[in-house]
C-alpha atoms as a PDB file:
ATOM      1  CA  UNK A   1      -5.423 -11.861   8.555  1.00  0.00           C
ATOM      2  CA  UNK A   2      -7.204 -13.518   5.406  1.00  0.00           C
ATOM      3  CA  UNK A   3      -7.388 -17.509   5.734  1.00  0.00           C
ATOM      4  CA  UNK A   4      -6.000 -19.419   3.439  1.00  0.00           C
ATOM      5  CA  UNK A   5      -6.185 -22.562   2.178  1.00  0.00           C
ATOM      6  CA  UNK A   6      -4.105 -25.239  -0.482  1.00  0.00           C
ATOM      7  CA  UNK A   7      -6.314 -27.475  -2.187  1.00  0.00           C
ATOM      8  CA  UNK A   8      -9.364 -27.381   0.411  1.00  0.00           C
ATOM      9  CA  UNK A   9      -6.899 -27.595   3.824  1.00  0.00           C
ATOM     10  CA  UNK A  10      -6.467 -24.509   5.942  1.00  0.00           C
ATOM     11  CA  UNK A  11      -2.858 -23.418   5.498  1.00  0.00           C
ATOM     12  CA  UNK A  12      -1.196 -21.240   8.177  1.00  0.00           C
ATOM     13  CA  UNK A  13       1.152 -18.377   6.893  1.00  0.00           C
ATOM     14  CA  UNK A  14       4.134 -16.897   8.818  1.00  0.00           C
ATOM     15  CA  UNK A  15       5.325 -12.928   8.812  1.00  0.00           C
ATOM     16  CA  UNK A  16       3.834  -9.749   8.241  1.00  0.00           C
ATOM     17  CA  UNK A  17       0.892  -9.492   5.623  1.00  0.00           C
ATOM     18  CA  UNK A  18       1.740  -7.097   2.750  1.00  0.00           C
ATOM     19  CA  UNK A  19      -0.850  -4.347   2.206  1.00  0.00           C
ATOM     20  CA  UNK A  20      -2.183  -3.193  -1.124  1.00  0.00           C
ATOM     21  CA  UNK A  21       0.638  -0.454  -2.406  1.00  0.00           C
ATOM     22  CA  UNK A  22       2.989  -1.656  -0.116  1.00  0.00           C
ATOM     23  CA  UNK A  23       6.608  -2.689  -1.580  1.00  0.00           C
ATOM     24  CA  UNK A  24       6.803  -6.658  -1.120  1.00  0.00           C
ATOM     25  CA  UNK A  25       9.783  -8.006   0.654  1.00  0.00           C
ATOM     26  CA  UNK A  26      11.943 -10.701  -1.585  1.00  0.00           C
ATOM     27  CA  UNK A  27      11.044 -14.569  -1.164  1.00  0.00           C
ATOM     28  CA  UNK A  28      11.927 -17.527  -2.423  1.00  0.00           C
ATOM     29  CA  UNK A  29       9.199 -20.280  -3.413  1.00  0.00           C
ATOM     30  CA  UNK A  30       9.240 -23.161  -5.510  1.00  0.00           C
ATOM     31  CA  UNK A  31       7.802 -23.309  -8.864  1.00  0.00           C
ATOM     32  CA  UNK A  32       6.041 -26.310 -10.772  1.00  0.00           C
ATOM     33  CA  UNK A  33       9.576 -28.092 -11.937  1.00  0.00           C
ATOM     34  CA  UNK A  34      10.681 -27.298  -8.508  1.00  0.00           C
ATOM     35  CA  UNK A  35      13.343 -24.549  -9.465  1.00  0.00           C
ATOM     36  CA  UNK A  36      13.974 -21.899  -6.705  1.00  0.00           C
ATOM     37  CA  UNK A  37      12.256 -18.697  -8.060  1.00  0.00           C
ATOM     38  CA  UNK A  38      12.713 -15.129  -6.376  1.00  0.00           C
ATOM     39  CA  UNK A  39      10.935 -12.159  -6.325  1.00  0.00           C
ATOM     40  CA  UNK A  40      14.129 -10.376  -7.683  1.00  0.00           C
ATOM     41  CA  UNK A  41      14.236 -12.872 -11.040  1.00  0.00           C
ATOM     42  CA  UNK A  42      10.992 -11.064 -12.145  1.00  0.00           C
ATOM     43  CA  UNK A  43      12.003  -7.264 -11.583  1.00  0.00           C
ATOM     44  CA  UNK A  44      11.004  -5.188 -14.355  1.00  0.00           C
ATOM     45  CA  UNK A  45       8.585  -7.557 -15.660  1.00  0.00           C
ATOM     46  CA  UNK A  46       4.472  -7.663 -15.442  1.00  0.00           C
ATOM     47  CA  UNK A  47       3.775 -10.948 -13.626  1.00  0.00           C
ATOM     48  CA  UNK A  48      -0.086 -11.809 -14.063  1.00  0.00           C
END
């Protein structure tokens, strides 16, 4: 599993790590005005 960190501090992730090619399952995650943001609300679209 690939560490990761958030702003310099080790961060520790939970579930299965998605492979390159491999479908991701939906989340949920907060964005920067703290809306709830799915993966569903960006179907269809190119996310960069």
């Amino acid at each position: 599993m690939a560490k990761v960190t958030f702003k310099g501090n080790p961060m520790t992730l939970i579930g299965e790590e998605v492979s390159v090619g491999e479908q991701a399952p939906n989340f949920t995650v907060l964005n920067a005005s703290l809306e709830e943001k799915s993966l569903e609300d960006y179907r269809g679209q190119v996310v960069a």
